[in-house]
C-alpha atoms as a PDB file:
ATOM      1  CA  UNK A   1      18.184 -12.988 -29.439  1.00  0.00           C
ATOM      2  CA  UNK A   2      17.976 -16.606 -28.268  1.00  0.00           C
ATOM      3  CA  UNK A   3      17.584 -17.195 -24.682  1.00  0.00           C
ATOM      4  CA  UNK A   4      20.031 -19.817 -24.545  1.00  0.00           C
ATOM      5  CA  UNK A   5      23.390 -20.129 -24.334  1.00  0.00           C
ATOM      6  CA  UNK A   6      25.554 -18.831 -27.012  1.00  0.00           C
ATOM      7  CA  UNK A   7      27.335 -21.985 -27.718  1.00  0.00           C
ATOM      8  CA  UNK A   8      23.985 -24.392 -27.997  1.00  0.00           C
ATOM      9  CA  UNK A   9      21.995 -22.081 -29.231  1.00  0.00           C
ATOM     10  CA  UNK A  10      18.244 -20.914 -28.496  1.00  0.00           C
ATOM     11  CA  UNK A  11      15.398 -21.120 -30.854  1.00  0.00           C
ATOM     12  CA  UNK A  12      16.106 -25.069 -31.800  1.00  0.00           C
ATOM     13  CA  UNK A  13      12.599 -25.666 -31.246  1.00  0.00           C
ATOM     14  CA  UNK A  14      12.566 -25.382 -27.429  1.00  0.00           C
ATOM     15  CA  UNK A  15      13.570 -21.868 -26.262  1.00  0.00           C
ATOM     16  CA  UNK A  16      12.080 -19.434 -26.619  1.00  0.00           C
ATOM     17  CA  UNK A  17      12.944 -15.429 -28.178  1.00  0.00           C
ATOM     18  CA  UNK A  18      15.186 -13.093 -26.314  1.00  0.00           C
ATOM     19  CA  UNK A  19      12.790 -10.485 -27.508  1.00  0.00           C
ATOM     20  CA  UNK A  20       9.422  -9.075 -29.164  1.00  0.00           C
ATOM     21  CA  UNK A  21       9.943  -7.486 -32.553  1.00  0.00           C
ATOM     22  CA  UNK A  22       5.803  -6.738 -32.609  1.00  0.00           C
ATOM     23  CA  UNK A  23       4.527  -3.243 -33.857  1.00  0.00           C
ATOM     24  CA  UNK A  24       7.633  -2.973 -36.649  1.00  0.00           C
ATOM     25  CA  UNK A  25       5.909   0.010 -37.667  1.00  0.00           C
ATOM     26  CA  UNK A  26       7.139   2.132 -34.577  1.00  0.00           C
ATOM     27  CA  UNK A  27      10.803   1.496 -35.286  1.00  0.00           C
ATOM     28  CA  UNK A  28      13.149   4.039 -37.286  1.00  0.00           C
ATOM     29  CA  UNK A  29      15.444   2.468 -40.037  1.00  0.00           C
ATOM     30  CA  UNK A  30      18.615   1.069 -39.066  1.00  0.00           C
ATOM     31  CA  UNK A  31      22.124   1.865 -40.932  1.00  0.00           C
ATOM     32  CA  UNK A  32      23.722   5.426 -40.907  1.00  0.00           C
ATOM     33  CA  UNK A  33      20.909   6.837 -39.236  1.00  0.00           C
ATOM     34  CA  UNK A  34      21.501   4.107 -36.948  1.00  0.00           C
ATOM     35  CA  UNK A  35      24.914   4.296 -36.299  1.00  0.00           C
ATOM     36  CA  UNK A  36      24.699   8.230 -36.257  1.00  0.00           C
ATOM     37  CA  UNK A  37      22.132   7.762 -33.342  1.00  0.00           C
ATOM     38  CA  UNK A  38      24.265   5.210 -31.644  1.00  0.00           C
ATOM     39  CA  UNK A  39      27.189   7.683 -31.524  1.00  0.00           C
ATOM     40  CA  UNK A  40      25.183  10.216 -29.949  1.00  0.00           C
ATOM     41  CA  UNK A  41      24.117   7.704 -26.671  1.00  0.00           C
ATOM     42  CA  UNK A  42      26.674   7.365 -23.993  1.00  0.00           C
ATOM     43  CA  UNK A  43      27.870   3.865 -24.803  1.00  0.00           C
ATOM     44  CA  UNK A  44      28.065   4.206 -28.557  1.00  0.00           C
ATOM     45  CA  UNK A  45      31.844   5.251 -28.685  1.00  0.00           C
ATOM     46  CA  UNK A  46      32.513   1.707 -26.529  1.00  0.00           C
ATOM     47  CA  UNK A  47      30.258  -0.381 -29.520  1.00  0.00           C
ATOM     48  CA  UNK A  48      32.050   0.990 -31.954  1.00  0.00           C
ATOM     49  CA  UNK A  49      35.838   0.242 -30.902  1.00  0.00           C
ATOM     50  CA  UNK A  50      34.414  -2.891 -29.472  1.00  0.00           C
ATOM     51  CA  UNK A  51      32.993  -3.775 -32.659  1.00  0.00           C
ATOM     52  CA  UNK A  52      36.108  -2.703 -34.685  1.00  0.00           C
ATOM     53  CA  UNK A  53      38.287  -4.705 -32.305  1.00  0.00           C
ATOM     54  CA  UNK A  54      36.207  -7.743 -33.198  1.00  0.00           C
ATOM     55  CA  UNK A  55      35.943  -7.513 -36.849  1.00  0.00           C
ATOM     56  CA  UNK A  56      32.138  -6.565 -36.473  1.00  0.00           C
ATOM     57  CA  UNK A  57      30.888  -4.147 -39.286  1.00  0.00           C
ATOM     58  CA  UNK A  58      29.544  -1.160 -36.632  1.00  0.00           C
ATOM     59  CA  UNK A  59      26.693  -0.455 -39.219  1.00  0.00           C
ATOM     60  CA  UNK A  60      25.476  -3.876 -38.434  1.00  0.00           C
ATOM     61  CA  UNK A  61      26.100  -3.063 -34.332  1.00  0.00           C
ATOM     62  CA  UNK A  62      23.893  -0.214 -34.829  1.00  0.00           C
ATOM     63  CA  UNK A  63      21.391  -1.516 -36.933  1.00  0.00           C
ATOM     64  CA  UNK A  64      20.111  -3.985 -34.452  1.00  0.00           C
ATOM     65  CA  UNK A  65      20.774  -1.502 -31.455  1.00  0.00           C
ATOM     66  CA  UNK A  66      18.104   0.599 -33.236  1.00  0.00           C
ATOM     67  CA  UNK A  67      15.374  -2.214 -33.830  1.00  0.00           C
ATOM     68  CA  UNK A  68      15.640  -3.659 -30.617  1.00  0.00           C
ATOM     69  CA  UNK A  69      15.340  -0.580 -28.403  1.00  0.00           C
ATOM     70  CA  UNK A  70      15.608   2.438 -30.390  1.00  0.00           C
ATOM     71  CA  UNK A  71      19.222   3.199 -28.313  1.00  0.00           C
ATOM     72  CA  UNK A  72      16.897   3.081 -25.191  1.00  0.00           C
ATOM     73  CA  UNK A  73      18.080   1.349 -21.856  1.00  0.00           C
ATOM     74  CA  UNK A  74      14.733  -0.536 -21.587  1.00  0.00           C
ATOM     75  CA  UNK A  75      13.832  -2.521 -18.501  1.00  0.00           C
ATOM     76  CA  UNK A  76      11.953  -4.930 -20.116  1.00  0.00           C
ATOM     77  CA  UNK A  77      11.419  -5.775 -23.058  1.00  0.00           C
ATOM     78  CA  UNK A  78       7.678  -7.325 -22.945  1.00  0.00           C
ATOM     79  CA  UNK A  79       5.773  -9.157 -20.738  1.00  0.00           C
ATOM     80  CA  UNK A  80       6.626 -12.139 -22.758  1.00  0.00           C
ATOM     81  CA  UNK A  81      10.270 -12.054 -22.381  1.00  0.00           C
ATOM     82  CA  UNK A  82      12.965 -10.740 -19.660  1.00  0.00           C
ATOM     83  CA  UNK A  83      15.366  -9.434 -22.608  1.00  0.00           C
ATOM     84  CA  UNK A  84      16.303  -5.605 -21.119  1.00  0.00           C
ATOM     85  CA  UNK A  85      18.924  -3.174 -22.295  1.00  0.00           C
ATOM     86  CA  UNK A  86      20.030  -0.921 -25.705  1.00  0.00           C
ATOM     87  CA  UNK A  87      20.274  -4.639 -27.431  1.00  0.00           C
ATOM     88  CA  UNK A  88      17.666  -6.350 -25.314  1.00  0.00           C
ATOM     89  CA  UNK A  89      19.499  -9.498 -23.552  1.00  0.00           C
ATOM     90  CA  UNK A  90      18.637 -12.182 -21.130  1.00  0.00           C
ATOM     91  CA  UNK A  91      20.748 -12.792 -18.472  1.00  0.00           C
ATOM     92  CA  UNK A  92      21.545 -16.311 -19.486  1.00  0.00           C
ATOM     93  CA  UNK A  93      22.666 -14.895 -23.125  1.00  0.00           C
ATOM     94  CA  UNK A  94      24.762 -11.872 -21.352  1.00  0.00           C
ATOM     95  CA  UNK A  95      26.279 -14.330 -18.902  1.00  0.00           C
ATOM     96  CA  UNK A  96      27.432 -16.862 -21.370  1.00  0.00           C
ATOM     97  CA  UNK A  97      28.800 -13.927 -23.992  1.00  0.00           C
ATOM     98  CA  UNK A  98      30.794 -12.612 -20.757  1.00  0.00           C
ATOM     99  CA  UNK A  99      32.324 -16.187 -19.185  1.00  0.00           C
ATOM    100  CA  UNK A 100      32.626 -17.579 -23.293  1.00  0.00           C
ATOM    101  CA  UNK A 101      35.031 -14.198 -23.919  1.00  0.00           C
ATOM    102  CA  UNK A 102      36.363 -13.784 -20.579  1.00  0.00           C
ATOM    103  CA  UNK A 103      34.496 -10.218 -20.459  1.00  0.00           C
ATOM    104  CA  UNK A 104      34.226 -10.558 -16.259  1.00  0.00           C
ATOM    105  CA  UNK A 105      30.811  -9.256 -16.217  1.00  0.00           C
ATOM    106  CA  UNK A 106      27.834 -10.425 -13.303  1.00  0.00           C
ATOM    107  CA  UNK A 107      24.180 -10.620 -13.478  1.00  0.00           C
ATOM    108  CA  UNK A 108      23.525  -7.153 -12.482  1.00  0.00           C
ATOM    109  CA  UNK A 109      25.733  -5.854 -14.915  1.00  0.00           C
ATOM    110  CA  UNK A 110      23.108  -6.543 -17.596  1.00  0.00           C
ATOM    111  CA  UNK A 111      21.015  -3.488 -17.549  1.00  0.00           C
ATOM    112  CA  UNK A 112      24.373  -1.613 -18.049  1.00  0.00           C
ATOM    113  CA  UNK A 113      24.711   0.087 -21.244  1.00  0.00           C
ATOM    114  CA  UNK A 114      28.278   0.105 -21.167  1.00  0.00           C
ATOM    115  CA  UNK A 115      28.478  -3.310 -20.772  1.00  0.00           C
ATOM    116  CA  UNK A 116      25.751  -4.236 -23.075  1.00  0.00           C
ATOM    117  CA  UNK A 117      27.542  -2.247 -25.830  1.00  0.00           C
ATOM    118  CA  UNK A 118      30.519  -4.791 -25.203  1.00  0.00           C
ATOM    119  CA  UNK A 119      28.515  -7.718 -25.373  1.00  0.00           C
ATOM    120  CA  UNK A 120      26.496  -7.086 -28.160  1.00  0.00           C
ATOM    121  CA  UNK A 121      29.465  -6.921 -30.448  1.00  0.00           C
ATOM    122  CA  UNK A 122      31.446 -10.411 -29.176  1.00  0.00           C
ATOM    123  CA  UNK A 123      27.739 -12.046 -29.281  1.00  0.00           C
ATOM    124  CA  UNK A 124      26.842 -10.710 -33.169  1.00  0.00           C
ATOM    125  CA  UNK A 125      30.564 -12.001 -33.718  1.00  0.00           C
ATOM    126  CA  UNK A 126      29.394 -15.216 -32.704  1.00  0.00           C
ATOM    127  CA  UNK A 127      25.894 -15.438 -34.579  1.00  0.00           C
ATOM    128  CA  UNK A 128      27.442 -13.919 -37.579  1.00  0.00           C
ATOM    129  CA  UNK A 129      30.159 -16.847 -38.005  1.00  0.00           C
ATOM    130  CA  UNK A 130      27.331 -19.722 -37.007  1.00  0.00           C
ATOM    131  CA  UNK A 131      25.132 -18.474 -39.763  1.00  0.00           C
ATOM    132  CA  UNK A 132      27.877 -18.052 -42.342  1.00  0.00           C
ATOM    133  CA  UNK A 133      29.255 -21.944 -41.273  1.00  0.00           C
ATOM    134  CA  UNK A 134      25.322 -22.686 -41.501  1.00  0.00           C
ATOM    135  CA  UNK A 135      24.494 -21.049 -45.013  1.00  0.00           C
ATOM    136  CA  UNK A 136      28.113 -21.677 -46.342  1.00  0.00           C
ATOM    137  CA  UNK A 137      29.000 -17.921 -46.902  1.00  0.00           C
ATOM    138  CA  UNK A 138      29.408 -15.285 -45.480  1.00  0.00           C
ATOM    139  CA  UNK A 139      26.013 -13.677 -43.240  1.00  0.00           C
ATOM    140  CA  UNK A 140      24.760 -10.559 -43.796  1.00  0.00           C
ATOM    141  CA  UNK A 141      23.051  -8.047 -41.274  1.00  0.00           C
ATOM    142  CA  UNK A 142      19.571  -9.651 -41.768  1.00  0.00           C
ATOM    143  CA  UNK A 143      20.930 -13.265 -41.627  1.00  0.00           C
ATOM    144  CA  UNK A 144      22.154 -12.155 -38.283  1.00  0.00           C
ATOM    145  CA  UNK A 145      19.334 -10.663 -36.930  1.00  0.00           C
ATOM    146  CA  UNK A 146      17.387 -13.965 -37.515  1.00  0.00           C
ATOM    147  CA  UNK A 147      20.138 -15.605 -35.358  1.00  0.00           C
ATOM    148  CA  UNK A 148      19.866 -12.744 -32.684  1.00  0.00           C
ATOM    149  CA  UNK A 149      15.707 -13.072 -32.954  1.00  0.00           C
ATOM    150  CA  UNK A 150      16.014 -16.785 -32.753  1.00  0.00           C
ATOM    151  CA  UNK A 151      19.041 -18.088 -32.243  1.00  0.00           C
ATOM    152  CA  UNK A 152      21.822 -19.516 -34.439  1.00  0.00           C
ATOM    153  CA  UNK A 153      20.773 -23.053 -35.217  1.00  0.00           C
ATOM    154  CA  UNK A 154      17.180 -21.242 -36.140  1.00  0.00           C
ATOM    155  CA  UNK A 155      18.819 -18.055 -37.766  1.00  0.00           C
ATOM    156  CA  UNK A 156      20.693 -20.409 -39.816  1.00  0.00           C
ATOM    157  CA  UNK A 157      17.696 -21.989 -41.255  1.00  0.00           C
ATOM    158  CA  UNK A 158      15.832 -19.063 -41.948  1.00  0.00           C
ATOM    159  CA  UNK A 159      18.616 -17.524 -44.059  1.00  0.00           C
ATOM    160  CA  UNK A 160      18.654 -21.104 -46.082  1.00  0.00           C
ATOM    161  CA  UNK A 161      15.463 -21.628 -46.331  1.00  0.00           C
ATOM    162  CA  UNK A 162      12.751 -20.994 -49.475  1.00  0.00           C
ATOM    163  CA  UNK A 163      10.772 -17.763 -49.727  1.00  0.00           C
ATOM    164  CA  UNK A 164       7.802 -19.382 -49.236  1.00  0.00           C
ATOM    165  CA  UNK A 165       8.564 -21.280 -45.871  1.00  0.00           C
ATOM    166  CA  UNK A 166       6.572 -20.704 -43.186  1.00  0.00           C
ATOM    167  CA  UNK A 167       8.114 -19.775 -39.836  1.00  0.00           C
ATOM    168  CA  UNK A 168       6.170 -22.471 -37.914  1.00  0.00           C
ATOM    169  CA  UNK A 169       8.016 -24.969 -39.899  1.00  0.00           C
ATOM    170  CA  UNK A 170      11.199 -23.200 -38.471  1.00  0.00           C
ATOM    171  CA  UNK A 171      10.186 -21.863 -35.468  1.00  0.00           C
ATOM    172  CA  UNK A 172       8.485 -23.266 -31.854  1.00  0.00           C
ATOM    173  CA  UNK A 173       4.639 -21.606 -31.851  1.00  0.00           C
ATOM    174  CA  UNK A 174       5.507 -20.370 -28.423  1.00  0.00           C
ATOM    175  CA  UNK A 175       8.520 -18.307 -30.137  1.00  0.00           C
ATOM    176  CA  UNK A 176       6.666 -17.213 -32.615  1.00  0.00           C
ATOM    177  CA  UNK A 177       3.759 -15.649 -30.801  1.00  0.00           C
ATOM    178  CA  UNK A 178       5.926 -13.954 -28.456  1.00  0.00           C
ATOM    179  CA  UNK A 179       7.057 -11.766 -31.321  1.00  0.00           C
ATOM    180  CA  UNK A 180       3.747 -11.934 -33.484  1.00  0.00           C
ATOM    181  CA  UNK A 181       4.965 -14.014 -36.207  1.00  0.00           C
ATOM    182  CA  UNK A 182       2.736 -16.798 -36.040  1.00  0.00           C
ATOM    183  CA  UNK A 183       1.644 -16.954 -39.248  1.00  0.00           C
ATOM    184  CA  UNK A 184       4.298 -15.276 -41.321  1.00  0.00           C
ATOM    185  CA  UNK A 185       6.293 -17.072 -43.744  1.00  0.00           C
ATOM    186  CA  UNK A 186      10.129 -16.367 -44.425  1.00  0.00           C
ATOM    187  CA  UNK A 187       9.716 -13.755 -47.081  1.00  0.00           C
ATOM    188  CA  UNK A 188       7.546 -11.448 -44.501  1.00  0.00           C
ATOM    189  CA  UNK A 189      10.403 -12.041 -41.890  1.00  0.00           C
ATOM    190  CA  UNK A 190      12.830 -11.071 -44.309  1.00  0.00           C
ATOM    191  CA  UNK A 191      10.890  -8.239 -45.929  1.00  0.00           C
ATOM    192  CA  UNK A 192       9.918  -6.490 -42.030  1.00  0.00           C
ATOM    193  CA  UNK A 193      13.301  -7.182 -41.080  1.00  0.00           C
ATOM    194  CA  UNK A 194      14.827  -5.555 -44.002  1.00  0.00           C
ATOM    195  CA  UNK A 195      12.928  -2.434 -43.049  1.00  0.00           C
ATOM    196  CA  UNK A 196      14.056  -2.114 -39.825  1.00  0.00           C
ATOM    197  CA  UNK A 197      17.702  -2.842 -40.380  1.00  0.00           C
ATOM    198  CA  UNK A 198      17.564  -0.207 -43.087  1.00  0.00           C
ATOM    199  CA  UNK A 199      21.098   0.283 -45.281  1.00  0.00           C
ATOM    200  CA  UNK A 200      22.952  -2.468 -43.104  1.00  0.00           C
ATOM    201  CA  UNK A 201      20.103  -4.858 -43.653  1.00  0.00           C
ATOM    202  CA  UNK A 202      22.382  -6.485 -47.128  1.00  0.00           C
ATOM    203  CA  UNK A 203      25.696  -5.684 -45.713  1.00  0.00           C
ATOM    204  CA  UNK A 204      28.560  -8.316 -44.298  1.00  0.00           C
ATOM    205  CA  UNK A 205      28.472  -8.216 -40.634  1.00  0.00           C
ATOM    206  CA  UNK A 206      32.319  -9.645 -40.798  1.00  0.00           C
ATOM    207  CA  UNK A 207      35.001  -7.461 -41.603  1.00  0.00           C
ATOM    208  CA  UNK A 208      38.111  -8.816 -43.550  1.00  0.00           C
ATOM    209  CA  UNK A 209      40.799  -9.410 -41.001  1.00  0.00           C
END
């Protein structure tokens, strides 16, 4: 998840992650096993009304719940970022998702499940529509999680861009090492990725209206 604001964006080349998505290996798949995990936390009943209320596919909700934290109510995320929570955040990212939808959440209300669980589905509303506008159609799960990795503007591109593409071309160095991509190319983002999101990976993280 970009650092940033929600409205400009993170990873345009300055910012950098909201998170680490190193040691892929020690993450479960996401989709129903996801969302069946997510239902059994505390907060998972307020994702998924949240989530239906926004036109957010809750597979998708869950999916990148479960790569980000495993459902757990980390701290911190690494010592390379300050993202915390079920769906790691910064501050600056939970603050803007709150004033931007009127959600009437503070600072210290970011290590809050509850409120996290809120957030997470107004913010993948947001990514979701930037990288369908960006890629002309509409974004799946994985298109999405490149967004909430690095940002729309930088999600964007990665769902556009050639197989073959290295990140670095994409992506700030800085960025990149934070999550151990530095020398990965778009098809080993995509394929990890994939893996992680499990089922919801291919699916449409809109809903029709």
């Amino acid at each position: 998840m970009s650092s940033g604001s929600v409205s400009s964006g993170g990873e345009g080349g300055t910012s950098p992650s909201n998170n680490s998505v190193t040691n892929s290996s020690s993450y479960q798949p996401g989709g129903s096993d996801a969302l069946s995990a997510m239902k059994a936390t505390s907060y998972g009943s307020t994702a998924i009304s949240t989530a239906q209320q926004e036109g957010v596919n809750v597979e998708s909700v869950a999916a990148i719940g479960r790569a980000e934290s495993r459902f757990q109510n980390i701290a911190t995320a690494n010592g390379s970022s300050s993202a915390t929570g079920p769906w790691k955040f910064t501050t600056p990212t939970f603050l803007s998702v709150s004033q931007q939808h009127g959600l009437g959440y503070t600072a210290a209300d970011v290590t809050n499940p509850q409120a996290q669980a809120v957030a997470s589905a107004y913010l993948m509303h947001d990514y979701a529509t930037a990288v369908s506008q960006g890629i002309n159609q509409p974004a799946t799960t994985l298109q999405t999680y490149g967004a909430w990795v690095y940002g729309p503007q930088a999600g964007s591109k990665i769902a556009a861009a050639d197989a073959n593409t290295p990140l670095s071309s994409i992506i700030s160095g800085q960025a990149l090492s934070n999550n151990g991509m530095e020398s990965w190319t778009v098809s080993q983002f995509r394929q990890v990725m994939t893996n992680r999101l499990g089922s919801a990976a291919n699916q449409l993280v809109l809903t029709p209206s």
